[in-house]
Protein backbone atom coordinates (compact mmCIF):
# COMPACT_ATOMS: atom_id res chain seq x y z
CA UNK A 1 88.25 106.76 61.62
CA UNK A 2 91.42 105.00 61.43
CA UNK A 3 92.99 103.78 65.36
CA UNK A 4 96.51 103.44 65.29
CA UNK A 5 97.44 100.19 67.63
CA UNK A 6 100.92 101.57 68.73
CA UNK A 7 99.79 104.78 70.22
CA UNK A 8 96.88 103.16 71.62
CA UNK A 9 96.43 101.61 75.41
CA UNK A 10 94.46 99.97 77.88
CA UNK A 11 94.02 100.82 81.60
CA UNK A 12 92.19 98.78 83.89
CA UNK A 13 90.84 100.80 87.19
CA UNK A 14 89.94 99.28 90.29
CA UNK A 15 90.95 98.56 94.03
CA UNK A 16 92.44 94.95 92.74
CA UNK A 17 95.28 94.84 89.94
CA UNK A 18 93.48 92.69 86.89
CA UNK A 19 95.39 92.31 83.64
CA UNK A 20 93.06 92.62 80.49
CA UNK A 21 93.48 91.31 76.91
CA UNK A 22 92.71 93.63 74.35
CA UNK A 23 93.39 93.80 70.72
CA UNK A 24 92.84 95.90 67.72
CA UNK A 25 92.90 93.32 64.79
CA UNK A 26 95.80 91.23 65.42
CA UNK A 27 97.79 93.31 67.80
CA UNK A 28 97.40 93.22 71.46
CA UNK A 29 97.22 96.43 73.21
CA UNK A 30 99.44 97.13 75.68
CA UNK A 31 98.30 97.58 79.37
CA UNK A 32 99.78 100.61 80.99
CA UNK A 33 99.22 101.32 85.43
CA UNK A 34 99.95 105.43 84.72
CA UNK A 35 99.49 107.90 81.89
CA UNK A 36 99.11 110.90 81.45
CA UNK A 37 95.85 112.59 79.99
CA UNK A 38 95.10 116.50 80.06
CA UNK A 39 98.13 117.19 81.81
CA UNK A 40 97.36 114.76 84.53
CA UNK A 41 98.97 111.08 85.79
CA UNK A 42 96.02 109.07 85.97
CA UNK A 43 96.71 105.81 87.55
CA UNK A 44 95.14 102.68 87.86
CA UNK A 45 94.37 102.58 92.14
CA UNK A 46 93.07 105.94 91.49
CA UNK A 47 95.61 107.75 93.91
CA UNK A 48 96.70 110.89 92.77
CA UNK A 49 100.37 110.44 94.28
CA UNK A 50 102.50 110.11 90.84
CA UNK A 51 100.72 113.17 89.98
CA UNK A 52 101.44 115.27 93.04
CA UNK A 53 105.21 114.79 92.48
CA UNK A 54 104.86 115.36 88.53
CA UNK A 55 103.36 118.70 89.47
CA UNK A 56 105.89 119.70 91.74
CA UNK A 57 108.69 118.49 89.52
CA UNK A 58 107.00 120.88 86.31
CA UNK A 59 106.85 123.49 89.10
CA UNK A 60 109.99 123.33 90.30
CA UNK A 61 111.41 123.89 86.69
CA UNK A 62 109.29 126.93 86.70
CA UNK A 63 111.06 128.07 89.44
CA UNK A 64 114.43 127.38 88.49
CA UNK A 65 114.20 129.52 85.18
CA UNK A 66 112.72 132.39 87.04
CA UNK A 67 116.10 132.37 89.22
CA UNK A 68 117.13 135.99 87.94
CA UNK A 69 113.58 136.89 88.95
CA UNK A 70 113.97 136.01 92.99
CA UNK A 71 117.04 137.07 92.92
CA UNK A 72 116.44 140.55 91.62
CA UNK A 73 116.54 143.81 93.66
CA UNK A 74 114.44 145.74 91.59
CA UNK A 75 111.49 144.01 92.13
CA UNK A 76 109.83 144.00 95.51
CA UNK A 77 109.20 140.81 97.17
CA UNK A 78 104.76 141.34 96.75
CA UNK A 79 105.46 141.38 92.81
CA UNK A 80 107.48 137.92 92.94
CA UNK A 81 104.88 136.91 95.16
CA UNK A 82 102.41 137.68 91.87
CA UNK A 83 105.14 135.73 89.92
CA UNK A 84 104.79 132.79 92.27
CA UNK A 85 101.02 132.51 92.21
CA UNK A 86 100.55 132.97 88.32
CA UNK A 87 103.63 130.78 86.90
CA UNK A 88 104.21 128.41 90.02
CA UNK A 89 100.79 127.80 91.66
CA UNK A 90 98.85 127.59 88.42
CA UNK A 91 100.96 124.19 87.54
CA UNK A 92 98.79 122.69 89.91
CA UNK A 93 95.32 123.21 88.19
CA UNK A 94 94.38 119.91 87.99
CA UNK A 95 94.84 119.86 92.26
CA UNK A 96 90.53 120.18 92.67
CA UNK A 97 90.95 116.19 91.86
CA UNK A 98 93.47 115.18 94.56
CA UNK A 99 92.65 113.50 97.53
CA UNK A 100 96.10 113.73 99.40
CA UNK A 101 97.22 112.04 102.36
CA UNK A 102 99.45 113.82 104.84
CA UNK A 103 102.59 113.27 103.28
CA UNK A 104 101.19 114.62 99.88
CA UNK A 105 100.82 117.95 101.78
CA UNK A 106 103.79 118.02 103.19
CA UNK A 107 105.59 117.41 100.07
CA UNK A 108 103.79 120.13 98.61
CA UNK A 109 104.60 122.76 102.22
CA UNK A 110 108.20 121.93 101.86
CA UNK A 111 108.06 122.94 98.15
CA UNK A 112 106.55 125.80 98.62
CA UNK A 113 108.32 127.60 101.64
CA UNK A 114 111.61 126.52 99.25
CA UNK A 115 110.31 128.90 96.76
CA UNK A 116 108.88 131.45 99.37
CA UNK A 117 112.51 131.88 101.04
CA UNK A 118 113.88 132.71 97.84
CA UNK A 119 111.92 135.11 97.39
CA UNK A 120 112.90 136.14 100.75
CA UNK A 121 116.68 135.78 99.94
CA UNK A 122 117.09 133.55 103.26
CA UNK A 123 117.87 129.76 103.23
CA UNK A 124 117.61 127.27 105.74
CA UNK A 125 120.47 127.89 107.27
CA UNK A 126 119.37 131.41 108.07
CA UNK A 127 117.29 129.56 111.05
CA UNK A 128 113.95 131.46 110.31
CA UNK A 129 111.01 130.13 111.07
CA UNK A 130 108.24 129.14 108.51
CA UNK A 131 105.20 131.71 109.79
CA UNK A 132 107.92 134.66 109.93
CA UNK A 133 107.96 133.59 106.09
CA UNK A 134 104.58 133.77 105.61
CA UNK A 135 103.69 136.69 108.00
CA UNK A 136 106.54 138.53 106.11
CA UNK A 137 105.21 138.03 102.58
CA UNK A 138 101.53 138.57 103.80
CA UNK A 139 100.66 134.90 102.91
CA UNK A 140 97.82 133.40 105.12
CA UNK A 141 97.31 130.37 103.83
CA UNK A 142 99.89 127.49 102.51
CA UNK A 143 99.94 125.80 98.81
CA UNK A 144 97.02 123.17 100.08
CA UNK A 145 94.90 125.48 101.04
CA UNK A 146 95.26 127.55 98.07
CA UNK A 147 95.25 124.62 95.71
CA UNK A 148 92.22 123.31 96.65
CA UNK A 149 90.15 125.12 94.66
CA UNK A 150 87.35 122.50 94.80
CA UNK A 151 85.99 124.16 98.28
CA UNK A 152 84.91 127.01 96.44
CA UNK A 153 83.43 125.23 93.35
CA UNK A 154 81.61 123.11 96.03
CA UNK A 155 80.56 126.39 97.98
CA UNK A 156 79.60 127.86 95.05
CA UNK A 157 77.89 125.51 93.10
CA UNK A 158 75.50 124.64 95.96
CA UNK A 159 73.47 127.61 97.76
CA UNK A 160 73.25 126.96 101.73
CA UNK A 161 70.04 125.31 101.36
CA UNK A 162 71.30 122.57 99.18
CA UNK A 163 75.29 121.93 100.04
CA UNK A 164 74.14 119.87 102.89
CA UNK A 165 71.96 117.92 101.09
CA UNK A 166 74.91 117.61 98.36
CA UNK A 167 77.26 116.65 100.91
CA UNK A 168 75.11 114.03 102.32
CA UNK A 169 73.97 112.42 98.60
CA UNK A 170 77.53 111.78 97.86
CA UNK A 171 78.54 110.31 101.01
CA UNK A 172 75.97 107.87 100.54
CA UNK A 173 76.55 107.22 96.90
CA UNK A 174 79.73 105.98 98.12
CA UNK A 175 79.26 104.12 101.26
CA UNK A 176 77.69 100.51 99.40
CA UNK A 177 80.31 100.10 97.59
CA UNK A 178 83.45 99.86 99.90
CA UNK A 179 84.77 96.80 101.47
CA UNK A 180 86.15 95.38 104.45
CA UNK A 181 88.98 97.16 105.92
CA UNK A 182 90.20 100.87 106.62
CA UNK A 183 88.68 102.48 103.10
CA UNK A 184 90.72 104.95 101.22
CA UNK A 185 90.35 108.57 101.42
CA UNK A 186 87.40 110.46 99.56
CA UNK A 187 87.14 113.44 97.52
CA UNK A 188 84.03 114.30 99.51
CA UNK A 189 86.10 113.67 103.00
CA UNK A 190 88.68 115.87 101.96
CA UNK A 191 86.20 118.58 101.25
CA UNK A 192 84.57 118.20 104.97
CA UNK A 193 88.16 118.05 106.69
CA UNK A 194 89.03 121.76 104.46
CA UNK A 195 85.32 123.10 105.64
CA UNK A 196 86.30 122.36 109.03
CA UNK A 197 90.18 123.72 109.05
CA UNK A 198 88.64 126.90 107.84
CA UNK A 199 86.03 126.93 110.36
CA UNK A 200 82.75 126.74 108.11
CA UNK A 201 80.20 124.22 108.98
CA UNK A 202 78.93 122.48 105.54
């Protein structure tokens, strides 16, 4: 097997920024702080921000060539709806892996009830109110909700007699190794804050 040195890099991942020195034969591999793999921006503080707006600028295309689609009278507003979820939503497969902060959210609400009043043919200026969208399409719950898919991989890979006892072995896998200081965000606590918005007890 043959590795070719100019496609080839070298990411170091950690909380501290450390350059690394690595070559293939005489040529020094470059060190790169993002890339993408499997669709996804992986980057080297492990924060999933670069990749929230990449998704949302790939959806966003999505949504601009499906223009004649929102705008069409022919087709009732449930069917876009369909449209929405399959081509839109489904750019954001790779969401069970986020841990977002509030702003990620929010970035991703505003997105969404952009694409939501257009199905509804109203724009801002129209003055309506966000759950009159919703209500109005029969939507219940917004883009984070329905991205995070991992809530029901975790409820489902993990009977009731167990899930507690998973929830518990990966909080504690966790805890000896962070530092001093306010710790970042887990995967694990944003599955406990989703159990909790949706009122089931883990």
């Amino acid at each position: 097997m043959n590795v070719s040195a100019s496609k080839t890099e070298v990411q170091c991942i950690g909380k501290e920024r450390q350059l690394v020195k690595i070559t293939l034969g005489t040529i020094e591999l470059m060190q790169s702080e993002d890339f993408v793999y499997l669709g996804g921006v992986l980057s080297h503080d492990l924060s999933c921000d670069k990749d929230v707006i990449r998704r949302i600028g790939l959806a966003a295309g999505i949504v601009r060539s499906l223009h004649k689609v929102w705008e069409a009278k022919d087709i009732t507003k449930s069917t876009k709806v369909l449209f929405y979820r399959t081509l839109v939503q489904s750019i954001m497969y790779n969401s069970q892996t986020w841990t977002m902060k509030e702003e990620q959210k929010r970035k991703l609400r505003v997105f969404e009830m952009t694409v939501l009043r257009k199905i509804c043919g109203v724009t801002w200026k129209d003055r309506r109110r966000n759950v009159d969208i919703l209500n109005e399409l029969s939507i219940e719950r917004d883009i984070n909700t329905v991205s995070a898919t991992d809530l029901f991989l975790f409820w489902t890979c993990y009977p009731d007699g167990q899930r507690q006892i998973a929830v518990y072995t990966i909080i504690w896998l966790h805890t000896w190794t962070r530092g001093k200081g306010r710790p970042k965000k887990r995967w694990i606590d944003d599955i406990c804050e989703d159990y909790m918005d949706i009122g089931i007890p883990i």
